[in-house]
Protein backbone atom coordinates (compact mmCIF):
# COMPACT_ATOMS: atom_id res chain seq x y z
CA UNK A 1 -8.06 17.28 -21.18
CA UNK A 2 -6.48 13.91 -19.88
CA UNK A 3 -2.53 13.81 -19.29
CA UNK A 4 0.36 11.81 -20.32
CA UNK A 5 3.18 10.34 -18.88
CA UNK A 6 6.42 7.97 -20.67
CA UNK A 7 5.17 4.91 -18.69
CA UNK A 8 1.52 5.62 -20.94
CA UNK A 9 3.76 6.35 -24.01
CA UNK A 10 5.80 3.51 -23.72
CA UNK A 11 2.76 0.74 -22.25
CA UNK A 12 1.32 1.97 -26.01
CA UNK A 13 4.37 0.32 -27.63
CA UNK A 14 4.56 -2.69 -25.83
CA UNK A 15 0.83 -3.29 -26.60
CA UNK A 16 1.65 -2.54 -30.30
CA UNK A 17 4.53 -4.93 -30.36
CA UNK A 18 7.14 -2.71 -30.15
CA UNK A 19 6.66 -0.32 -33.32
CA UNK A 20 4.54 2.51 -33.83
CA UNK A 21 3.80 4.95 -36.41
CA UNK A 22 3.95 8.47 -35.29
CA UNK A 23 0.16 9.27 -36.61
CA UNK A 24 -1.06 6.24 -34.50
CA UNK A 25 0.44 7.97 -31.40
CA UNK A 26 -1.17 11.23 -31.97
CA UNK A 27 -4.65 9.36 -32.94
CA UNK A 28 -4.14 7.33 -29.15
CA UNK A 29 -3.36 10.39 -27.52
CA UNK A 30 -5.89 12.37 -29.45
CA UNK A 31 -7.74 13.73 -26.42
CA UNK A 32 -4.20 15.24 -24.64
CA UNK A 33 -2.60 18.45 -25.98
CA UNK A 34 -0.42 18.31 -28.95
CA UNK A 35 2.42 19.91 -27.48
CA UNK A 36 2.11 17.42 -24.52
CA UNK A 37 2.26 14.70 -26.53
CA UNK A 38 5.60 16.53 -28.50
CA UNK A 39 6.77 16.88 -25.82
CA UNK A 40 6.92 13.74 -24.06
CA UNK A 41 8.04 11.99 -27.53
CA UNK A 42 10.84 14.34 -27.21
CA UNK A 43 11.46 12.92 -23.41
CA UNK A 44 11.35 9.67 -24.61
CA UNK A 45 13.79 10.42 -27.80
CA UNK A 46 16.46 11.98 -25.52
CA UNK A 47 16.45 9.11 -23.33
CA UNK A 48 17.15 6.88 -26.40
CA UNK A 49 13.75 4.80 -25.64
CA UNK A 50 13.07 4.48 -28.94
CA UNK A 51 14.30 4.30 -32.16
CA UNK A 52 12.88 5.99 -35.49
CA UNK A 53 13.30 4.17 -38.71
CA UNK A 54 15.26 5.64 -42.40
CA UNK A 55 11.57 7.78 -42.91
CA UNK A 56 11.32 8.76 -39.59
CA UNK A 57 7.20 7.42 -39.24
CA UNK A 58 7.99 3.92 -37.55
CA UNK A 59 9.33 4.09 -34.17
CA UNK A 60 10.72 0.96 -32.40
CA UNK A 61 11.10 0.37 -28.59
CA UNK A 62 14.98 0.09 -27.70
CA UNK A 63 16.71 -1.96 -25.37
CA UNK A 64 16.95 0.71 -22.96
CA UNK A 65 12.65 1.18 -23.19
CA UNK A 66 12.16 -2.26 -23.14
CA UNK A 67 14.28 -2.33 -19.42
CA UNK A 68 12.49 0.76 -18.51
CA UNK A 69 8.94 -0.87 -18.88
CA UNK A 70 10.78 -3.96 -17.20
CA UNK A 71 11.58 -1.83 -14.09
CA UNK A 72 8.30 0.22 -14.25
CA UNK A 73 6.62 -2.83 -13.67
CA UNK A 74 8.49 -4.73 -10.94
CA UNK A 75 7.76 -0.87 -9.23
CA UNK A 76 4.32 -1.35 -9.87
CA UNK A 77 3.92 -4.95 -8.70
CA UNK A 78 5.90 -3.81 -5.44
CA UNK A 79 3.50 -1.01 -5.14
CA UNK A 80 0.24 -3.37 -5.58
CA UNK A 81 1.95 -5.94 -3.27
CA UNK A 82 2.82 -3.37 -0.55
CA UNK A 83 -0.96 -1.95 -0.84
CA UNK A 84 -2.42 -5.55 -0.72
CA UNK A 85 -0.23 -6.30 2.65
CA UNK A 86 -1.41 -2.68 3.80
CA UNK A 87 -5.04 -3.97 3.13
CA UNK A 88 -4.04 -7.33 4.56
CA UNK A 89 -2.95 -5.56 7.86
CA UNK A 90 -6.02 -3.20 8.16
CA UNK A 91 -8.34 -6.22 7.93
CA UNK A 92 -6.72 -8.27 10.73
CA UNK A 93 -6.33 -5.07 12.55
CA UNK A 94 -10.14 -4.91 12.36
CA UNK A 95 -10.93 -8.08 13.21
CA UNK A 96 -8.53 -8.13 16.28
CA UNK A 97 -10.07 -4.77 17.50
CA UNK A 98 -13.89 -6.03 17.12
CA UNK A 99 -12.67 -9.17 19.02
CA UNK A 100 -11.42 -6.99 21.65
CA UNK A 101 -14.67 -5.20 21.98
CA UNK A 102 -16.73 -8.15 22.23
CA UNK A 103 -14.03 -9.53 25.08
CA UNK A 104 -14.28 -5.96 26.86
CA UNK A 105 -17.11 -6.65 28.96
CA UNK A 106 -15.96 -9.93 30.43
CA UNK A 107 -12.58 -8.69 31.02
CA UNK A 108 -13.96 -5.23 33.08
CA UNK A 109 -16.07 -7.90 34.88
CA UNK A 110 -13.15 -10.27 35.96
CA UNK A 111 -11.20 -6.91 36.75
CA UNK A 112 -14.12 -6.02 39.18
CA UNK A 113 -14.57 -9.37 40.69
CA UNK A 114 -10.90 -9.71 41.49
CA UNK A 115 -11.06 -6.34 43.36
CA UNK A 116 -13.65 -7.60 45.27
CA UNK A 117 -11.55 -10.63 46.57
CA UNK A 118 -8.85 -8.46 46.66
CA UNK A 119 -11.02 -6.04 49.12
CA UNK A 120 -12.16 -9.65 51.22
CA UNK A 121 -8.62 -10.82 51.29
CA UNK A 122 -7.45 -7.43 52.97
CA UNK A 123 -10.64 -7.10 55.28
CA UNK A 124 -9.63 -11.16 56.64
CA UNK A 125 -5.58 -9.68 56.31
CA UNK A 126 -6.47 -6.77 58.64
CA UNK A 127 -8.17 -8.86 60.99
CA UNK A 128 -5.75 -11.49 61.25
CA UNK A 129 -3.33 -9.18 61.94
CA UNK A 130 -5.50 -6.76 64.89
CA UNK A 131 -5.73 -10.05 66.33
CA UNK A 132 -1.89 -10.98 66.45
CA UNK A 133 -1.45 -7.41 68.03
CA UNK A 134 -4.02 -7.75 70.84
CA UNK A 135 -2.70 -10.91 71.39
CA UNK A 136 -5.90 -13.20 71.13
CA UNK A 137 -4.37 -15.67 68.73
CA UNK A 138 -2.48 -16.95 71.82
């Protein structure tokens, strides 16, 4: 059995231009329960989304609908923006970590170099030094 939600409900009456016959909504929705569907009609009647016609087998989409499908998209276009900067991010977070990988060996090899002159500058330091003490600089 699928599900339904209002957003589904309501999406079907903007596709439809608005107006709906009660049979077509229970033909859409054929493969969800009955008393789902009931019940989110009766959802969407309490929130004064729609409105029903002198026979009671059209139903329009209000005002009020049509600004709730309004806002339920702006949500949804935040939501697909906020995943496509998410996907954005993980990308050049990729990238930047594979370029630091390939850089990694270079880098460990400058780092070892430059404690080798570090190590030849101390070794010349020291001896500099042992020779100011002993006094053979003079």
């Amino acid at each position: 059995m699928a599900y339904l939600t209002e957003e589904m409900l309501l999406d079907f009456f903007t596709k439809n231009n608005g107006q709906v016959s009660v049979d077509a909504i229970y033909e859409r929705f054929a493969n969800v329960k009955t008393n789902e569907v009931s019940k989110i009609i009766g959802d969407i009647l309490n929130k004064e989304y729609i409105d029903l016609d002198q026979t009671g087998k059209i139903w329009t989409l209000s005002e009020k609908g049509n600004a709730f499908i309004q806002e339920e998209l702006v949500k949804s276009r935040r939501e697909r923006e906020f995943k496509e900067l998410e996907l954005e991010k993980t990308k050049v977070d990729f990238e930047l970590a594979k370029q630091m990988l390939k850089d990694y060996p270079l880098t460990k090899s400058k780092a070892n170099w430059g404690v080798i002159i570090a190590g030849f500058v101390l070794i010349i330091e020291f001896i500099r030094f042992l020779g100011y003490l002993t006094g053979y600089d003079k």
